[in-house]
Protein backbone atom coordinates (compact mmCIF):
# COMPACT_ATOMS: atom_id res chain seq x y z
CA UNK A 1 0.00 0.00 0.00
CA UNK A 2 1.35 3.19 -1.15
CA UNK A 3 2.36 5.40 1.84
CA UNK A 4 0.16 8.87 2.06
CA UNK A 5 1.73 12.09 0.75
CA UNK A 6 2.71 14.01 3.69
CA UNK A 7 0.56 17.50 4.15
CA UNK A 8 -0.19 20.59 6.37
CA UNK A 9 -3.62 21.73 6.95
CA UNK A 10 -3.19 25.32 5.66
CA UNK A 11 -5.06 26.70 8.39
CA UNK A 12 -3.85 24.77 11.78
CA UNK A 13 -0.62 22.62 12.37
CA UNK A 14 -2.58 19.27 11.91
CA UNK A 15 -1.06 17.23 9.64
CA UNK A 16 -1.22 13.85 8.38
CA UNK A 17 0.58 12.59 11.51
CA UNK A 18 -3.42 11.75 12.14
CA UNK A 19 -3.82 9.33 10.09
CA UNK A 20 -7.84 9.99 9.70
CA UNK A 21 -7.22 13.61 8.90
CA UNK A 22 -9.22 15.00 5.62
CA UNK A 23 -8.11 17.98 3.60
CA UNK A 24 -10.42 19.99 1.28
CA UNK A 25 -9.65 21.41 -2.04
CA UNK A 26 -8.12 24.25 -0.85
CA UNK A 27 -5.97 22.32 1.75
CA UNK A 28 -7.76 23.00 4.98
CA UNK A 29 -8.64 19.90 7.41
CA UNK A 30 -11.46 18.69 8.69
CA UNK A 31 -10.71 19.60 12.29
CA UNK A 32 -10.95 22.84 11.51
CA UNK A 33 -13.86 22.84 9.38
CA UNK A 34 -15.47 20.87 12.53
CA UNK A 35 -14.88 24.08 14.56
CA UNK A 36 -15.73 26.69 11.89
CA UNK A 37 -19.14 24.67 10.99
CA UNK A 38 -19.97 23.39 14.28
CA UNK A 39 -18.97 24.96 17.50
CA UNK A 40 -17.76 28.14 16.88
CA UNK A 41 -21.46 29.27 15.17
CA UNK A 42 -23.20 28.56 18.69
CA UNK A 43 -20.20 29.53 21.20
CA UNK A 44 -21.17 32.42 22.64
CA UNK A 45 -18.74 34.20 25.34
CA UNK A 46 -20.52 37.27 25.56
CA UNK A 47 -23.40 38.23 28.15
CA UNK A 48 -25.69 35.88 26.20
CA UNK A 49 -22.54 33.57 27.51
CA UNK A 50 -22.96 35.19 31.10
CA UNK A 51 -26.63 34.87 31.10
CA UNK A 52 -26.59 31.27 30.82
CA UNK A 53 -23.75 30.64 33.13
CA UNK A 54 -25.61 32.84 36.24
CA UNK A 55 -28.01 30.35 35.37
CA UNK A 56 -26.06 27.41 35.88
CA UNK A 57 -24.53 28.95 39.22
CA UNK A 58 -28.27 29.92 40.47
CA UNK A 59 -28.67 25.79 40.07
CA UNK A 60 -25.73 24.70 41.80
CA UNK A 61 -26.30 27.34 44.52
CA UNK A 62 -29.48 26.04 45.05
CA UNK A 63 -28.33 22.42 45.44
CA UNK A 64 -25.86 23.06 47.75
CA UNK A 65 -27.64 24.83 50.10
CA UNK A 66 -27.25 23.89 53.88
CA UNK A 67 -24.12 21.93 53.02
CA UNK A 68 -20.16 22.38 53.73
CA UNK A 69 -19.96 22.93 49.78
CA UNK A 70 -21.66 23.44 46.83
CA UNK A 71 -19.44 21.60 43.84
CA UNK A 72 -16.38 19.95 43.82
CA UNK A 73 -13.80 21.24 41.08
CA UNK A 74 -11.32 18.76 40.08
CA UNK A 75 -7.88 20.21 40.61
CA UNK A 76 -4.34 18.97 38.96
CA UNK A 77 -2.42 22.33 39.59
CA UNK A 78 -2.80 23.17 35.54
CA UNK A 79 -3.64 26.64 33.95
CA UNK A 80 -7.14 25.34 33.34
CA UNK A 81 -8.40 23.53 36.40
CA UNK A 82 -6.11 26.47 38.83
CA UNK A 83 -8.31 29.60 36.67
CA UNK A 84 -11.47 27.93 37.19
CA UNK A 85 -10.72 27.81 41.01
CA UNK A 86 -10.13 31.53 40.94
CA UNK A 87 -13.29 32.14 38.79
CA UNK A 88 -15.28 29.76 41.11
CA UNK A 89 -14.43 31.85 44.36
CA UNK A 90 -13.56 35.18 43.32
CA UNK A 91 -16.05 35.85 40.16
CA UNK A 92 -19.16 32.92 40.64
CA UNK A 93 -19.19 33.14 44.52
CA UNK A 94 -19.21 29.21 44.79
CA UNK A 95 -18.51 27.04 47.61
CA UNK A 96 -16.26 24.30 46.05
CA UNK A 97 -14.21 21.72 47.85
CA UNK A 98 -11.21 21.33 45.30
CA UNK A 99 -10.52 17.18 44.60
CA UNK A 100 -7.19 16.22 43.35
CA UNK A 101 -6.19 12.69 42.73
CA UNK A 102 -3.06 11.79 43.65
CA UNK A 103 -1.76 9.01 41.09
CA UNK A 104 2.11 9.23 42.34
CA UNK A 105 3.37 11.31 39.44
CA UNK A 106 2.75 15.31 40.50
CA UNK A 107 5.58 17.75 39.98
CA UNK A 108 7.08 20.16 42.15
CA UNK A 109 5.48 22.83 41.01
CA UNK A 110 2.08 21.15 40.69
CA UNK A 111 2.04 20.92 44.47
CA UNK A 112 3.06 24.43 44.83
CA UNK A 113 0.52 25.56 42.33
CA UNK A 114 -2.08 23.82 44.53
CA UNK A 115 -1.41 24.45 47.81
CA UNK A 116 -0.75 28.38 46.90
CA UNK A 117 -4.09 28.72 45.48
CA UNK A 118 -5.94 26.74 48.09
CA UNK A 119 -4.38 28.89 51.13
CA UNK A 120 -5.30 32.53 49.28
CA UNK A 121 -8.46 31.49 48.87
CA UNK A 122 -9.36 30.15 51.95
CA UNK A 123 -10.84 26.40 50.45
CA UNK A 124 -10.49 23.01 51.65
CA UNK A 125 -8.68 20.53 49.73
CA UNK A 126 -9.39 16.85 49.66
CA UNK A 127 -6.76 14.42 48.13
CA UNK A 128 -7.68 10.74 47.17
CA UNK A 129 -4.58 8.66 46.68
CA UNK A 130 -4.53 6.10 44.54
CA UNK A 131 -3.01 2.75 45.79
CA UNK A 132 0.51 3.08 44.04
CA UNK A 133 1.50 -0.76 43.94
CA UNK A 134 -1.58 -1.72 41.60
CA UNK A 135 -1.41 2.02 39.66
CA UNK A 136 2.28 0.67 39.29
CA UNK A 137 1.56 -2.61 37.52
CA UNK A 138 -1.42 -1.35 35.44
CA UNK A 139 0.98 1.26 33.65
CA UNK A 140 3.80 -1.55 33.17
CA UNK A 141 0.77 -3.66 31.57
CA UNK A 142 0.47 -0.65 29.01
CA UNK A 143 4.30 0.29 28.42
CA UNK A 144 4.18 -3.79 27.56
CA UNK A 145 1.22 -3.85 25.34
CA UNK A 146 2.94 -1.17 22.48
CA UNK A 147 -0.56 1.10 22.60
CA UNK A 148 0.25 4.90 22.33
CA UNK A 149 -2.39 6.16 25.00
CA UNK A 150 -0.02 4.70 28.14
CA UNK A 151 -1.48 7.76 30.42
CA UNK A 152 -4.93 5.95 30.67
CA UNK A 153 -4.83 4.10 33.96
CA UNK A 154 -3.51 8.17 35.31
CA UNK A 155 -6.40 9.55 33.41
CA UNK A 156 -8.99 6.67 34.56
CA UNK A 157 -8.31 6.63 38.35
CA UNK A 158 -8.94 10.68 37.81
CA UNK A 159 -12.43 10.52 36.14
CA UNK A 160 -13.50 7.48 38.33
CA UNK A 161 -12.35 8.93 41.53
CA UNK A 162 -14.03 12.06 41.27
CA UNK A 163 -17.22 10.59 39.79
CA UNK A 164 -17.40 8.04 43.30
CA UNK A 165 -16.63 10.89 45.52
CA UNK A 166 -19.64 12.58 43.67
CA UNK A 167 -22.40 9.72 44.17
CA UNK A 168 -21.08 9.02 47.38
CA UNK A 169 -21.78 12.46 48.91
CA UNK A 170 -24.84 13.48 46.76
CA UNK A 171 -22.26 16.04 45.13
CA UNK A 172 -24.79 16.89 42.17
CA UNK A 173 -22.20 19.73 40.43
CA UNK A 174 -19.02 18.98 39.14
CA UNK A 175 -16.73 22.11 37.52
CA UNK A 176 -13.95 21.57 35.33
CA UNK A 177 -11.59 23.54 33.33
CA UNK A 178 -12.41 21.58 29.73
CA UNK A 179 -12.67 24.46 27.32
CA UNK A 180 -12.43 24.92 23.40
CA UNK A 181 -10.78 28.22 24.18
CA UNK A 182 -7.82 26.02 24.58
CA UNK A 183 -9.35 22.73 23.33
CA UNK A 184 -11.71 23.06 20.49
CA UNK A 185 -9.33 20.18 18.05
CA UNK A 186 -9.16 17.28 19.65
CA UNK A 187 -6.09 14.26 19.73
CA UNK A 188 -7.04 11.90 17.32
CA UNK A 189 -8.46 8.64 18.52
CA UNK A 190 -5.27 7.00 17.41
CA UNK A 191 -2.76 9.23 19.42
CA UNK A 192 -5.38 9.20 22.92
CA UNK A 193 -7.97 6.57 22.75
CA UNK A 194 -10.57 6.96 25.17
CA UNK A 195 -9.53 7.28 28.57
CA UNK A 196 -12.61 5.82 29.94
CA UNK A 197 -13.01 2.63 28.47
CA UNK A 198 -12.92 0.17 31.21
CA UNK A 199 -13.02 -3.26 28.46
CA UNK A 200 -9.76 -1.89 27.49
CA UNK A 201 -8.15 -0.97 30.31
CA UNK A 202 -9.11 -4.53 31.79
CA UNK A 203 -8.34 -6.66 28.72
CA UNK A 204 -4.60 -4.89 28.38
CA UNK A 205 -4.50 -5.50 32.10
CA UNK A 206 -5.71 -8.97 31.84
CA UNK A 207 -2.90 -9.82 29.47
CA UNK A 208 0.43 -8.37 30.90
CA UNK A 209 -0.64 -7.19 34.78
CA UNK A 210 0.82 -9.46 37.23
CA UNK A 211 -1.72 -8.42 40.14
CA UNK A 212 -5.09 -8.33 40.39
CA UNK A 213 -6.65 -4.90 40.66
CA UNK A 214 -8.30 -4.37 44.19
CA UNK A 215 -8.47 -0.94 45.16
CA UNK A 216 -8.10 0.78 41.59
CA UNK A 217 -11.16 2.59 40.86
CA UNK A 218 -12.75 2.43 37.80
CA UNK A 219 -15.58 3.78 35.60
CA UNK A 220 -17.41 3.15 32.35
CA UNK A 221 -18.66 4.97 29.21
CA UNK A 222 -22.32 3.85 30.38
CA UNK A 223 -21.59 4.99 34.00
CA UNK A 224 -20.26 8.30 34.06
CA UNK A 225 -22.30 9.16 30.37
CA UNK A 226 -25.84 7.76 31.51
CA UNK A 227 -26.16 6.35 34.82
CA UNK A 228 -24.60 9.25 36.35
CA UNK A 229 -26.10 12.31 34.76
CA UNK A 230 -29.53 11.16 33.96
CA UNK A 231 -30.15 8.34 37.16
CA UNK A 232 -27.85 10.09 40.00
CA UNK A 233 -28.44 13.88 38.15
CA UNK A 234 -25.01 14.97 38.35
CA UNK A 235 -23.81 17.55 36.28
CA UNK A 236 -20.55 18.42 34.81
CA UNK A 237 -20.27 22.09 34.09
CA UNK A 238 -17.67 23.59 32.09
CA UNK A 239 -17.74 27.32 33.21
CA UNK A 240 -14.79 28.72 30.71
CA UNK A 241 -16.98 27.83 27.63
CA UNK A 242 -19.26 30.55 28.77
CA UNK A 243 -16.84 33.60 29.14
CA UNK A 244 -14.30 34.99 27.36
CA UNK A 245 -10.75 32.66 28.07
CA UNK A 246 -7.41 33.50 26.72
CA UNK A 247 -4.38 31.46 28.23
CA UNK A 248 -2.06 34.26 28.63
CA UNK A 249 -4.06 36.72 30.27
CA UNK A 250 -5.29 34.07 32.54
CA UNK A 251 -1.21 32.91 33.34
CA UNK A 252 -0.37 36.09 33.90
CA UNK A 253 -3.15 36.79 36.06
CA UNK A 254 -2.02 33.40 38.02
CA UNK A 255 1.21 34.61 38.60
CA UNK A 256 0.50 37.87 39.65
CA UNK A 257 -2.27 37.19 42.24
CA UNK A 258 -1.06 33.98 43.26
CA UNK A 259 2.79 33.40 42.34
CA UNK A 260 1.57 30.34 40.33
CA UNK A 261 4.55 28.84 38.80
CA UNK A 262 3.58 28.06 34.77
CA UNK A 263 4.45 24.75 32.72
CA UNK A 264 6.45 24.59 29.86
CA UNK A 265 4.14 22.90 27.96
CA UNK A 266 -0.04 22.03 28.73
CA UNK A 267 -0.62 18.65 30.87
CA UNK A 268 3.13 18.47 32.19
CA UNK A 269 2.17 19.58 35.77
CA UNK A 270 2.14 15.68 35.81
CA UNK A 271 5.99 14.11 35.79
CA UNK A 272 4.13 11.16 33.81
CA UNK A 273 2.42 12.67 31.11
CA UNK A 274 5.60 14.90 30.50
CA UNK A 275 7.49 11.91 29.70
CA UNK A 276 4.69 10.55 27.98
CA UNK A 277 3.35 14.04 25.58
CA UNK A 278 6.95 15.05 25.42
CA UNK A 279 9.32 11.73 24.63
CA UNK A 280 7.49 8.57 24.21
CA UNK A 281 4.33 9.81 21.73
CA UNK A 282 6.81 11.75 19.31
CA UNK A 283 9.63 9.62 19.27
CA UNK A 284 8.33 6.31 19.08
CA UNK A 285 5.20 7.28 17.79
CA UNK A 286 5.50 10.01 16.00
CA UNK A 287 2.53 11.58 17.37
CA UNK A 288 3.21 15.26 18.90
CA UNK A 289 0.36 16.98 21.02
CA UNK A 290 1.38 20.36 20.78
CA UNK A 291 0.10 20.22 16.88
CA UNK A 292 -3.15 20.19 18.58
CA UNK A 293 -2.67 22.68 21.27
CA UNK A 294 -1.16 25.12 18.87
CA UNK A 295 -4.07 24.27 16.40
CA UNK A 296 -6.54 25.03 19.04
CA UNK A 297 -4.68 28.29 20.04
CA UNK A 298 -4.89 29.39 16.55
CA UNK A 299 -8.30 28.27 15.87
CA UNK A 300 -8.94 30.89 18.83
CA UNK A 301 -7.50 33.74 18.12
CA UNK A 302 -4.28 33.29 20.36
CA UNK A 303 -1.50 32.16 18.28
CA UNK A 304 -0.34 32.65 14.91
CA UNK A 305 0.33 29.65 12.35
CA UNK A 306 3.59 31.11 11.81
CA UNK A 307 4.35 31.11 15.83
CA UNK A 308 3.24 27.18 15.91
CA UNK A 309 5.33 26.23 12.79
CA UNK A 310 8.96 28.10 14.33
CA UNK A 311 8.08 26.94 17.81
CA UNK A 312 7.32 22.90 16.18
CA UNK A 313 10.48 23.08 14.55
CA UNK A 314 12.09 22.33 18.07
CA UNK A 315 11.35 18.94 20.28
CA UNK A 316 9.42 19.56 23.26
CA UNK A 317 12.07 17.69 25.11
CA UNK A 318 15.89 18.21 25.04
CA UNK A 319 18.01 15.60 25.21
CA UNK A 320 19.26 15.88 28.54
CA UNK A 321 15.77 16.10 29.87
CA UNK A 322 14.98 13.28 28.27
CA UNK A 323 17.82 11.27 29.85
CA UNK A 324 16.71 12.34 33.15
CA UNK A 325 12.91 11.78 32.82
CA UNK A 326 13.98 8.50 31.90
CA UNK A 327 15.93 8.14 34.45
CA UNK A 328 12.61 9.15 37.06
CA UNK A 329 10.12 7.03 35.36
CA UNK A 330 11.93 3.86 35.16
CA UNK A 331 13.24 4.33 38.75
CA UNK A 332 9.80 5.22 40.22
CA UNK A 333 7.93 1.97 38.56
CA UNK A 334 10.45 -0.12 39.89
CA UNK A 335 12.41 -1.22 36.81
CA UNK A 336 15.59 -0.23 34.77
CA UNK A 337 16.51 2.03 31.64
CA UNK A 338 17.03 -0.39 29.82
CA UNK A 339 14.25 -2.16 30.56
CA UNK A 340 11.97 1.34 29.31
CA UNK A 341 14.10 1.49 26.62
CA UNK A 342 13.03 -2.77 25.32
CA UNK A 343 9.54 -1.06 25.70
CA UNK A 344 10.52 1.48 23.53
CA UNK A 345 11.33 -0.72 20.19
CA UNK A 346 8.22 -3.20 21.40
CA UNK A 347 6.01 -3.78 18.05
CA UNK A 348 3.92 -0.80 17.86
CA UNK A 349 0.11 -1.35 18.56
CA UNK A 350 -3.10 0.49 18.54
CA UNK A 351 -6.48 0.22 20.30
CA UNK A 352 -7.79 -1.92 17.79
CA UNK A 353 -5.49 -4.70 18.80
CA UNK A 354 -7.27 -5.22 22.07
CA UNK A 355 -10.84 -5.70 23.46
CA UNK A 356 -12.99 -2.33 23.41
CA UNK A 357 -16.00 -0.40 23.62
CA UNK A 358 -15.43 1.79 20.47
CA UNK A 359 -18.69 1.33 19.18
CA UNK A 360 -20.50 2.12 22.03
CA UNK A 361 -18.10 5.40 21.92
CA UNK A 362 -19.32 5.82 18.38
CA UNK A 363 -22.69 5.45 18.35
CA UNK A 364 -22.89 7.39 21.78
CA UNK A 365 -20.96 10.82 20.05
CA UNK A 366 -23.65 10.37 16.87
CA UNK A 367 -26.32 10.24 19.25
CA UNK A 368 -25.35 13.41 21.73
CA UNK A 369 -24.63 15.51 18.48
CA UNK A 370 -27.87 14.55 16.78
CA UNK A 371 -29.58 15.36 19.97
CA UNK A 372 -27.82 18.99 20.31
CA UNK A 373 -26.44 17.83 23.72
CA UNK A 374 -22.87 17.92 22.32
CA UNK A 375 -21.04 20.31 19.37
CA UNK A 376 -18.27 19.65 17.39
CA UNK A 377 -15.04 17.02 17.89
CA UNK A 378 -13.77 14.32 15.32
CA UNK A 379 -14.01 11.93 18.05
């Protein structure tokens, strides 16, 4: 089979690194023509943007009355999730108790992020810590099995610990910083397959985890998409889509107020999914992320094409860093360099290669969007 011609969507930094991309006749892709056509036409920021928002607030105000809090906003120490938290108290007047899930693999400056944040603002923070001997083997199981998405069992425990805290405490709002402002293209399904698919997590599991999984939480498609929001009523609301977000005012208003320390890239408040966005993805698979931040940015208003290209033409890791987040990954789960590095040059697999639910995930996304409940996304 004759290998595709490589191409650059004219408009974004996607390229044909996604191997389901389509271009037009003039050259422009399909994730942006998912944003023009779908979600930008009905994304409204301004005080028809408000409007509904007070609304939403009103609601969770109202369910939270007589209690400690009113919402729980899930917190990694990122510019998205540490805004919200200043919008929440500051701007919204909510009551949230901040969750963060501790998975083993914060940075430094995640924790300082956090706990700088929590102490101006006077909120209580609860931390669930996930049981690092069996987080341990389920991430060997998925350096072993050659998929790209190894971050899933990080990702997982996140969205099924919250979710359980939720239902166990009659929690019905849950805020969190998922925004297109930032987010509007999303990874292809071959770079990040769905986080939440618990037949794939166990299969992958089931063939290269040496102990069973006891105390790992875990979560479904069904659960947290159904069962959850339409039996239990919880809501996730997603306050940023509803007012006007730009990163860098946002960082800069961080810093200032807070002395939040920023990231050199999105997602690497996490020690993992810096190793994993900014080594193992583009070098072994040549899949890099920051095609679809950038293209996001830019889709938005808040970087030029020209800016993504010059800053793409350098790896988001150096060498040396590399070397030592090697060195920190393969020490912390136990094993040796050279052991990560026989992962490494593993035959490369995909999602399809193992058990999954991605027809559920399919016919679930046609559904939503022909119901209005979702807009936009290839996924």
């Amino acid at each position: 089979m004759q290998a595709r011609p490589y191409q650059v969507c004219r408009s974004c930094v996607m390229d044909t690194t996604d191997l389901q991309i389509q271009f037009d006749a003039v050259g422009v892709c399909d994730h942006c023509r998912v944003f023009q056509q779908k979600i930008q036409p009905s994304w409204v920021t301004d005080e028809r943007g408000r409007q509904k928002l007070n609304a939403m607030v009103e609601r969770i105000r109202a369910h939270g009355k007589g209690r400690d809090f009113d919402c729980i906003i899930g917190m990694s120490g990122g510019i998205d999730s540490s805004y919200l938290l200043h919008l929440a108290k500051t701007e919204l007047n909510l009551r949230p108790l901040v969750f963060h899930v501790d998975a083993g693999w914060n940075s430094q400056e995640a924790v300082n992020n956090i706990e700088r944040l929590i102490d101006q603002l006077g909120l209580d923070l609860y931390t669930d810590v996930i049981d690092w001997e069996e987080m341990k083997d389920l991430q060997l199981a998925f350096f072993k099995s050659g998929v790209p998405h190894i971050d899933t069992p990080q990702d997982h425990a996140f969205f099924a610990t919250m979710y359980k805290f939720a239902e166990q405490h009659n929690v019905r709002s849950i805020l969190t910083g998922a925004n297109y402002s930032t987010e509007c293209i999303r990874n292809p399904i071959e770079w990040m397959y769905y986080q939440s698919d618990l037949v794939q997590l166990q299969d992958i599991h089931r063939h290269f985890g040496t102990r069973p999984l006891v105390k790992f939480p875990t979560t479904s498609i069904l659960r947290h998409k159904v069962y959850l929001p339409y039996m239990k009523r919880i809501e996730v609301v997603t306050p940023l889509n509803f007012l006007p977000y730009n990163k860098s005012e946002a960082m800069r208003l961080l810093a200032d107020v807070y002395g939040w320390q920023p990231y050199p890239q999105k997602h690497f408040e996490s020690r993992f999914t810096r190793f994993y966005e900014g080594y193992w993805l583009p070098q072994r698979f040549g899949y890099d992320v920051r095609r679809v931040q950038f293209s996001s940015l830019i889709m938005t208003g808040q970087m030029s094409r020209d800016d993504a290209i010059e800053r793409l033409k350098t790896p988001p890791l150096d060498d040396l860093t590399i070397a030592q987040e090697k060195q920190f990954v393969a020490s912390k789960l136990g094993i040796t360099v050279g052991d990560l590095e026989g992962y490494f040059k593993l035959p490369k697999r995909s999602f399809r290669d193992f058990r999954s639910q991605e027809n559920v995930y399919r016919i679930g996304a046609w559904l939503l969007k022909s119901l209005g409940l979702v807009r936009g996304g290839k996924r």
